[in-house]
Protein backbone atom coordinates (compact mmCIF):
# COMPACT_ATOMS: atom_id res chain seq x y z
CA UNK A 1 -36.60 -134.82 -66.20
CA UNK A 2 -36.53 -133.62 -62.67
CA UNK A 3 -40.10 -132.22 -61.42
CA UNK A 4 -40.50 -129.91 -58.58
CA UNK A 5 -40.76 -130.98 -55.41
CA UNK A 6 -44.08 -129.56 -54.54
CA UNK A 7 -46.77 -127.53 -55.68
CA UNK A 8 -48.74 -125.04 -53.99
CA UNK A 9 -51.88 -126.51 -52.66
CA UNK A 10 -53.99 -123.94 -54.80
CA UNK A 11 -52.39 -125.56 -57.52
CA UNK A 12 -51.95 -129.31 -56.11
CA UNK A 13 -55.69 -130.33 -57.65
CA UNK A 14 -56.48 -129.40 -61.25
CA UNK A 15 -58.86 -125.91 -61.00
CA UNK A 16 -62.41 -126.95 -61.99
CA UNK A 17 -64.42 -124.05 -61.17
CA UNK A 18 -63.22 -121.63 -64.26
CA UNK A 19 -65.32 -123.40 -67.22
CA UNK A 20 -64.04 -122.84 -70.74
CA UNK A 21 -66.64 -122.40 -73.34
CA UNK A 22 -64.66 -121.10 -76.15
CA UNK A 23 -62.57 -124.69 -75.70
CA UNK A 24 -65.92 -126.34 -75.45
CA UNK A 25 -66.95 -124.17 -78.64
CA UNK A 26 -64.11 -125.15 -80.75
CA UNK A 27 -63.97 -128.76 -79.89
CA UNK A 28 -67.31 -128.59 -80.90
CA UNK A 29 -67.16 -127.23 -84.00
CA UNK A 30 -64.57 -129.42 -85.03
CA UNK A 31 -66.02 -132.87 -84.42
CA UNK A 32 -69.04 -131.14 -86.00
CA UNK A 33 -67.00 -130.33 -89.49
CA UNK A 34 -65.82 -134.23 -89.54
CA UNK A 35 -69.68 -134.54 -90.64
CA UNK A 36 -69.10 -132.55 -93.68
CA UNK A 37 -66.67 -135.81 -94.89
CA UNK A 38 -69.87 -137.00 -95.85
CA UNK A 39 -70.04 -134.46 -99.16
CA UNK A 40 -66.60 -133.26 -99.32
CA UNK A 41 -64.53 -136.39 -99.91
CA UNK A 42 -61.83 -137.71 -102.33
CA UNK A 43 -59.24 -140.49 -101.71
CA UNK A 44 -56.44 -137.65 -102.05
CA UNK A 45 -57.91 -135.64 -99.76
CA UNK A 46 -58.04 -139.18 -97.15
CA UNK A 47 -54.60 -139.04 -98.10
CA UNK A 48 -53.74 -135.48 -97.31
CA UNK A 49 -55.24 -136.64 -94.14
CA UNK A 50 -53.13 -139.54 -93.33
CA UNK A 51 -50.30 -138.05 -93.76
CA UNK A 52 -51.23 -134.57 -91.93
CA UNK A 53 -51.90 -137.12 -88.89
CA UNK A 54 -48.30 -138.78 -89.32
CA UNK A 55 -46.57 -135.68 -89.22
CA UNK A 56 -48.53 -133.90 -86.56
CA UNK A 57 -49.50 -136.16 -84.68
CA UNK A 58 -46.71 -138.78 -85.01
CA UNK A 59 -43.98 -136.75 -85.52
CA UNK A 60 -44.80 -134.01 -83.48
CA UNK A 61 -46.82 -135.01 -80.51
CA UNK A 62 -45.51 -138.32 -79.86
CA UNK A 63 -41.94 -137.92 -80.83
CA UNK A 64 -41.55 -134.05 -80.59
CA UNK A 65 -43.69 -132.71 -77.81
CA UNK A 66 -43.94 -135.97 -75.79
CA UNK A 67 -40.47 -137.65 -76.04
CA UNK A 68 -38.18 -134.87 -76.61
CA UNK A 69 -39.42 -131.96 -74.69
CA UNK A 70 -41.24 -133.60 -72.28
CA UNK A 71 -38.84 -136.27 -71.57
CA UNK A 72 -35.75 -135.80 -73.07
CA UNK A 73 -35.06 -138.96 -74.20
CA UNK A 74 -32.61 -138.06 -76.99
CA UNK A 75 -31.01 -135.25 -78.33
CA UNK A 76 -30.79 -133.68 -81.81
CA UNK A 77 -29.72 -131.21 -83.86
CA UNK A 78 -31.92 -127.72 -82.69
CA UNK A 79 -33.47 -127.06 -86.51
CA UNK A 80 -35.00 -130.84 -85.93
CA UNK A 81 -36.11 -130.27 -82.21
CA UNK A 82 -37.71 -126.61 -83.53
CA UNK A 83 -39.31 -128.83 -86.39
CA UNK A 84 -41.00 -131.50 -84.70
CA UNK A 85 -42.14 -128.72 -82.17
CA UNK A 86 -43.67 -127.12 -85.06
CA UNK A 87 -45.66 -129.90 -86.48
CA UNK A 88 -47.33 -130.87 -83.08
CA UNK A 89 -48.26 -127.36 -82.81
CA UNK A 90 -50.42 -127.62 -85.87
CA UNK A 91 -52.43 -130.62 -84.24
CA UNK A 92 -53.45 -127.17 -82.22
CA UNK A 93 -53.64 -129.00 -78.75
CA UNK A 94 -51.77 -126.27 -77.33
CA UNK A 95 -48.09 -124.61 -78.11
CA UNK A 96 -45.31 -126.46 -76.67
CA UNK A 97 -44.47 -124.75 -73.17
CA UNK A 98 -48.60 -125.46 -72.41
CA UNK A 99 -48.84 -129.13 -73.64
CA UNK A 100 -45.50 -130.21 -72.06
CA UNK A 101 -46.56 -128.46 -68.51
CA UNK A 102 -49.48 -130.27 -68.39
CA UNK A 103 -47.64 -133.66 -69.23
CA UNK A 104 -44.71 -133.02 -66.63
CA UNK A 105 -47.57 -131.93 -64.07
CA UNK A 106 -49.38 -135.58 -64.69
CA UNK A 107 -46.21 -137.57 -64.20
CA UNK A 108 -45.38 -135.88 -61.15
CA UNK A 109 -49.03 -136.26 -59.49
CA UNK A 110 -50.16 -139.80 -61.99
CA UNK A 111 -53.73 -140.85 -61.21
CA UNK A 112 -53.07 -138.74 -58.01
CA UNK A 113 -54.41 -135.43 -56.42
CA UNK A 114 -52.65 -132.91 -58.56
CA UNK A 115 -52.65 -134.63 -61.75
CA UNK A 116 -54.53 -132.47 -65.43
CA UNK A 117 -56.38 -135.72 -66.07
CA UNK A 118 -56.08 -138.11 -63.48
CA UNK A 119 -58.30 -141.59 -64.54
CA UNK A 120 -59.07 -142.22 -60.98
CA UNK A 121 -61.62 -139.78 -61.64
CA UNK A 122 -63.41 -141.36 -64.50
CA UNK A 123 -63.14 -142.68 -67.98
CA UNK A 124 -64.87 -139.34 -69.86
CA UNK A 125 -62.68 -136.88 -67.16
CA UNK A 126 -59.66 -138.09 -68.32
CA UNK A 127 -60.42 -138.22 -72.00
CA UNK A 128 -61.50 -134.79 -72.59
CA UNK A 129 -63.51 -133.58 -69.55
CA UNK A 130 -60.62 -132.55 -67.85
CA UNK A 131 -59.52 -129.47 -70.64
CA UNK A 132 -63.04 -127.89 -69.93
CA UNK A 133 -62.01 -126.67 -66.95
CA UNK A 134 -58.65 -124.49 -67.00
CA UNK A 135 -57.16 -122.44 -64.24
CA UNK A 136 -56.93 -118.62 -63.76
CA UNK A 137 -53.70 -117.32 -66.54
CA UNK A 138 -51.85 -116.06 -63.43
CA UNK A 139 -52.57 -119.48 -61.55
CA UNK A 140 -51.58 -121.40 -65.22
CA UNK A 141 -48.40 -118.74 -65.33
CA UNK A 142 -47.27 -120.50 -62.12
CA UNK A 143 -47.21 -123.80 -63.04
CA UNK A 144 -45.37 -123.28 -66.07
CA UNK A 145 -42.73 -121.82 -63.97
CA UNK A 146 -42.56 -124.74 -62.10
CA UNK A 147 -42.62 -127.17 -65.18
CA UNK A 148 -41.25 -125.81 -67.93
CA UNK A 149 -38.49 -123.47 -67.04
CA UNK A 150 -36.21 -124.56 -69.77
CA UNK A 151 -38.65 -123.85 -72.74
CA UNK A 152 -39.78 -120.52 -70.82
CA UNK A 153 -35.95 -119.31 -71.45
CA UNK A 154 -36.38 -120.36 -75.67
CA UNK A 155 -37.95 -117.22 -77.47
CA UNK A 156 -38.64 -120.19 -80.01
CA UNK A 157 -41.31 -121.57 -78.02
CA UNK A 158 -43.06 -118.89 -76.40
CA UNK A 159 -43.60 -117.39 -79.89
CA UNK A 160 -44.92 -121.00 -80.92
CA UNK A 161 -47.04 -120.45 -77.51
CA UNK A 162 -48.39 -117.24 -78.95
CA UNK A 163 -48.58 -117.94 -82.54
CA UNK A 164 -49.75 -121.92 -83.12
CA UNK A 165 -53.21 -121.19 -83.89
CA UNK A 166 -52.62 -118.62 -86.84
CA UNK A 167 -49.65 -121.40 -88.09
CA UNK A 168 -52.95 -123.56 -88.51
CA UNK A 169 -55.04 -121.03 -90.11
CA UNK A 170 -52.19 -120.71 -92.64
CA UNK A 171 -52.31 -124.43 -92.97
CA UNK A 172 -56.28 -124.17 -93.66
CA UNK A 173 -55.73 -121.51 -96.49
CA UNK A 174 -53.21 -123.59 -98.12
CA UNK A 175 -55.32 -126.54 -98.17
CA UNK A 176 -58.42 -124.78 -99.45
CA UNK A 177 -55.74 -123.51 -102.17
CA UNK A 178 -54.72 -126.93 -103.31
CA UNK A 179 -57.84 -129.17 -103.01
CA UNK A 180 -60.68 -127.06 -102.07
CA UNK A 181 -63.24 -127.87 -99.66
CA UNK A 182 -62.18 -132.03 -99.21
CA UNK A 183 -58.82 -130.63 -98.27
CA UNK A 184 -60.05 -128.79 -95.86
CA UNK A 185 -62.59 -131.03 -94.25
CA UNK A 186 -60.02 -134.05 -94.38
CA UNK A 187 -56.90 -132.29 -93.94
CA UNK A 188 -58.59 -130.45 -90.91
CA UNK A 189 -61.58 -130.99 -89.18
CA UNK A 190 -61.32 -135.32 -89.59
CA UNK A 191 -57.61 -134.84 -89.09
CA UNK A 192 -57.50 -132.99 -85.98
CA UNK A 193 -60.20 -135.30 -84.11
CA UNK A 194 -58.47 -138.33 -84.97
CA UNK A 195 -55.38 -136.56 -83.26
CA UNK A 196 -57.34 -135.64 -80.51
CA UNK A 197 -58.98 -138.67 -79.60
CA UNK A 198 -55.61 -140.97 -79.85
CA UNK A 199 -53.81 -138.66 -77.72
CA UNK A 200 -56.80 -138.69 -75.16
CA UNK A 201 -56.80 -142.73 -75.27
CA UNK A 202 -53.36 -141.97 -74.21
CA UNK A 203 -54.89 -140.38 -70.78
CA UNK A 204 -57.98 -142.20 -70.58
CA UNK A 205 -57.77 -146.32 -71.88
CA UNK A 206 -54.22 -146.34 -71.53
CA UNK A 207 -54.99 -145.90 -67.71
CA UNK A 208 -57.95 -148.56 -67.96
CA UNK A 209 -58.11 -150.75 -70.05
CA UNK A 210 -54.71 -153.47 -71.15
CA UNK A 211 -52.09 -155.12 -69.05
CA UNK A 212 -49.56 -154.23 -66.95
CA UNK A 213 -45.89 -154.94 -66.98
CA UNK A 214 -44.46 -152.73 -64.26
CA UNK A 215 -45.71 -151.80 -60.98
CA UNK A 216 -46.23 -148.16 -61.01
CA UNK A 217 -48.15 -146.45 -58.09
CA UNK A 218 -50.49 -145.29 -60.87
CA UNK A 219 -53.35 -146.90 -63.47
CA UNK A 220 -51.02 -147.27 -66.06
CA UNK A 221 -51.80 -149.79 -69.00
CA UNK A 222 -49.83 -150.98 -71.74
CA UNK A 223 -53.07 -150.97 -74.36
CA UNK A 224 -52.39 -152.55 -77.64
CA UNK A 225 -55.02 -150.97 -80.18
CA UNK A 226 -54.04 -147.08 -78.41
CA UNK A 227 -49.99 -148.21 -79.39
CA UNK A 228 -51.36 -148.91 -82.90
CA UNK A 229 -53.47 -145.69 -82.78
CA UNK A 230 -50.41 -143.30 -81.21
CA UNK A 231 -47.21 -144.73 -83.15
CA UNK A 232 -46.33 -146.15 -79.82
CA UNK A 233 -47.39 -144.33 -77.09
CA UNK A 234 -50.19 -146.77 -75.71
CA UNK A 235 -47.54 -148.71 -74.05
CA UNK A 236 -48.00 -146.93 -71.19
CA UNK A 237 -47.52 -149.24 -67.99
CA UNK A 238 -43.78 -149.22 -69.96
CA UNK A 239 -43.32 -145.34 -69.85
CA UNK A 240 -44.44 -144.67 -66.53
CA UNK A 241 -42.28 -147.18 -65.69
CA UNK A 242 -39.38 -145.45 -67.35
CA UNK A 243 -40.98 -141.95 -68.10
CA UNK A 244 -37.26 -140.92 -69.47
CA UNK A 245 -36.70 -143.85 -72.29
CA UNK A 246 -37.14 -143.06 -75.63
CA UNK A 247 -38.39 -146.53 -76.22
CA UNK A 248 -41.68 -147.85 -74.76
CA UNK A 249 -42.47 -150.61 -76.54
CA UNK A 250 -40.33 -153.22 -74.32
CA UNK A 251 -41.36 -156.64 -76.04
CA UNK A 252 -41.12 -157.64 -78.90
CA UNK A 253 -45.01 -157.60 -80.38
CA UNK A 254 -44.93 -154.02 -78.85
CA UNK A 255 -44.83 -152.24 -81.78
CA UNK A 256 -43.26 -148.69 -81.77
CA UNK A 257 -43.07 -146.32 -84.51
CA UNK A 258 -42.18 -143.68 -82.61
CA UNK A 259 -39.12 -144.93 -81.37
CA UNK A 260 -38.14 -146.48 -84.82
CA UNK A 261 -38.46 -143.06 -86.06
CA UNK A 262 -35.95 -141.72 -83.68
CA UNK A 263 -33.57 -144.60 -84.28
CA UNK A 264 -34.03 -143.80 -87.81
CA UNK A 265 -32.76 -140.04 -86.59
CA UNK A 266 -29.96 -141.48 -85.03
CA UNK A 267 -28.61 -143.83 -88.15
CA UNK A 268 -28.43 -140.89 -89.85
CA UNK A 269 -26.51 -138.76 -86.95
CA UNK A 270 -29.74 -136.42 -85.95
CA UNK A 271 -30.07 -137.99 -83.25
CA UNK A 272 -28.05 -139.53 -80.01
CA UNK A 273 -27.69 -140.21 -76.35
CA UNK A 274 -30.68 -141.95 -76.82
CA UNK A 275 -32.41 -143.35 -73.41
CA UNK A 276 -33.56 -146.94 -73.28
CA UNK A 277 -34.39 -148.77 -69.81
CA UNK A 278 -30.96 -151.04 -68.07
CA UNK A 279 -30.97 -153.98 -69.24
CA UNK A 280 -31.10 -155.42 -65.55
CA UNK A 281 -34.60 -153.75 -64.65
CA UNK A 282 -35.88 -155.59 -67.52
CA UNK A 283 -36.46 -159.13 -66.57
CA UNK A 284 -40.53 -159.66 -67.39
CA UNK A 285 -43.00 -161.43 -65.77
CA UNK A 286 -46.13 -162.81 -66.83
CA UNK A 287 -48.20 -159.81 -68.27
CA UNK A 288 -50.78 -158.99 -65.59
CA UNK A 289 -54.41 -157.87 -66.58
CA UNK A 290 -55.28 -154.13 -65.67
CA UNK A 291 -57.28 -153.50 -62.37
């Protein structure tokens, strides 16, 4: 994926005077409902969890948002591209033109002025700090402009844009429906900050903590425990090295569902021209200990 040259310099360094409290709120409120788990808790309802997280998260952050709109690291059929879009929008970290701007944004500018979450400005910043602090909808309307001109054009995905956090409402109805209050607690609240905080590792210890294969210009880590945590995507030093590979565990103890998933696609013809690093730019050294 090509990003823009240049941005603006009002838009060059992530805005941080326009505070967001009803983000703050939410967030909030739902590391707050992970305490009800306490009283409302069944194994199916850990279950309903579990697998909530696996789809969403798995399915359609890492794979869907991340590798195949972001990056474009494979192609597929458009009913599985629009699905996997839809199950990371029910992780509710944004609809898909939003969450892939920001991500396209941070490769461009990584650990850099200009980049959503750069680590170089602490640990808590780029784990969540960062999305308290959001810039002005007609500065925001710009950057997606810039970044995500081919899902602008796809009324599929600005309707997703509009629409993901009533799609998750209707998920929260039809869990109360089927398994009453557990459901909900597990199936939402404990399922949504799991999501959140393994995608933020991505962002935060995946820039600190780990070892480093590649030399990228940026913090990059490959971090064993976030890979575990995000199906694959802690092997980070790996994808900034090759941002456009659908494959970023690179050795063989890196372990990476996500990727196994899409070859899965692919063996049975949903998915092809997958990416994968040359061969040649492959010879490893010794693994190097992060900065």
């Amino acid at each position: 994926m090509a990003y823009p040259a240049t941005l603006p310099s009002v838009l060059a360094v992530p805005a941080r005077d326009h505070f967001a409290p009803i983000k703050a709120a939410f967030l909030l409120a739902a590391h707050l409902g992970v305490v009800a788990a306490f009283w409302q808790t069944t194994w199916v309802a850990v279950g309903v969890c579990l697998l909530l997280h696996a789809l969403g998260g798995g399915l359609g952050i890492c794979v869907g948002y991340h590798r195949l709109l972001t990056h474009r690291s494979f192609k597929c059929p458009t009913v599985v591209e629009y699905t996997l879009a839809f199950l990371g929008s029910l992780t509710m970290e944004g609809g898909p033109i939003d969450w892939v701007a920001n991500h396209r944004q941070h490769h461009q500018y990584s650990d850099a002025a200009g980049d959503p979450h750069s680590a170089r400005e602490g640990f808590f910043w780029s784990h969540v700090l960062w999305m308290m602090w959001t810039p002005k909808q007609a500065a925001w309307n710009q950057v997606t402009e810039r970044y995500t001109p081919d899902l602008l054009r796809v009324p599929f995905y600005r309707f997703m844009g509009r629409t993901y956090l009533e799609w998750s409402a209707l998920l929260a109805v039809v869990l109360y429906l089927m398994g009453g209050w557990p459901f909900v607690v597990w199936g939402m609240c404990v399922r949504l900050v799991i999501t959140y905080h393994s995608t933020w590792f991505v962002n935060s210890a995946s820039h600190t903590f780990g070892y480093r294969t590649f030399d990228n210009s940026d913090l990059s880590t490959n971090c064993w425990w976030v890979a575990l945590m995000t199906y694959g995507e802690g092997w980070h030093n790996n994808h900034h090295a090759f941002p456009t590979s659908a494959r970023h565990g690179l050795r063989p103890w890196e372990i990476d569902l996500s990727y196994g998933f899409i070859r899965l696609l692919k063996s049975v013809g949903l998915a092809w021209d997958l990416r994968t690093p040359p061969v040649e730019k492959l010879q490893f050294g010794s693994p190097r200990a992060a900065a």
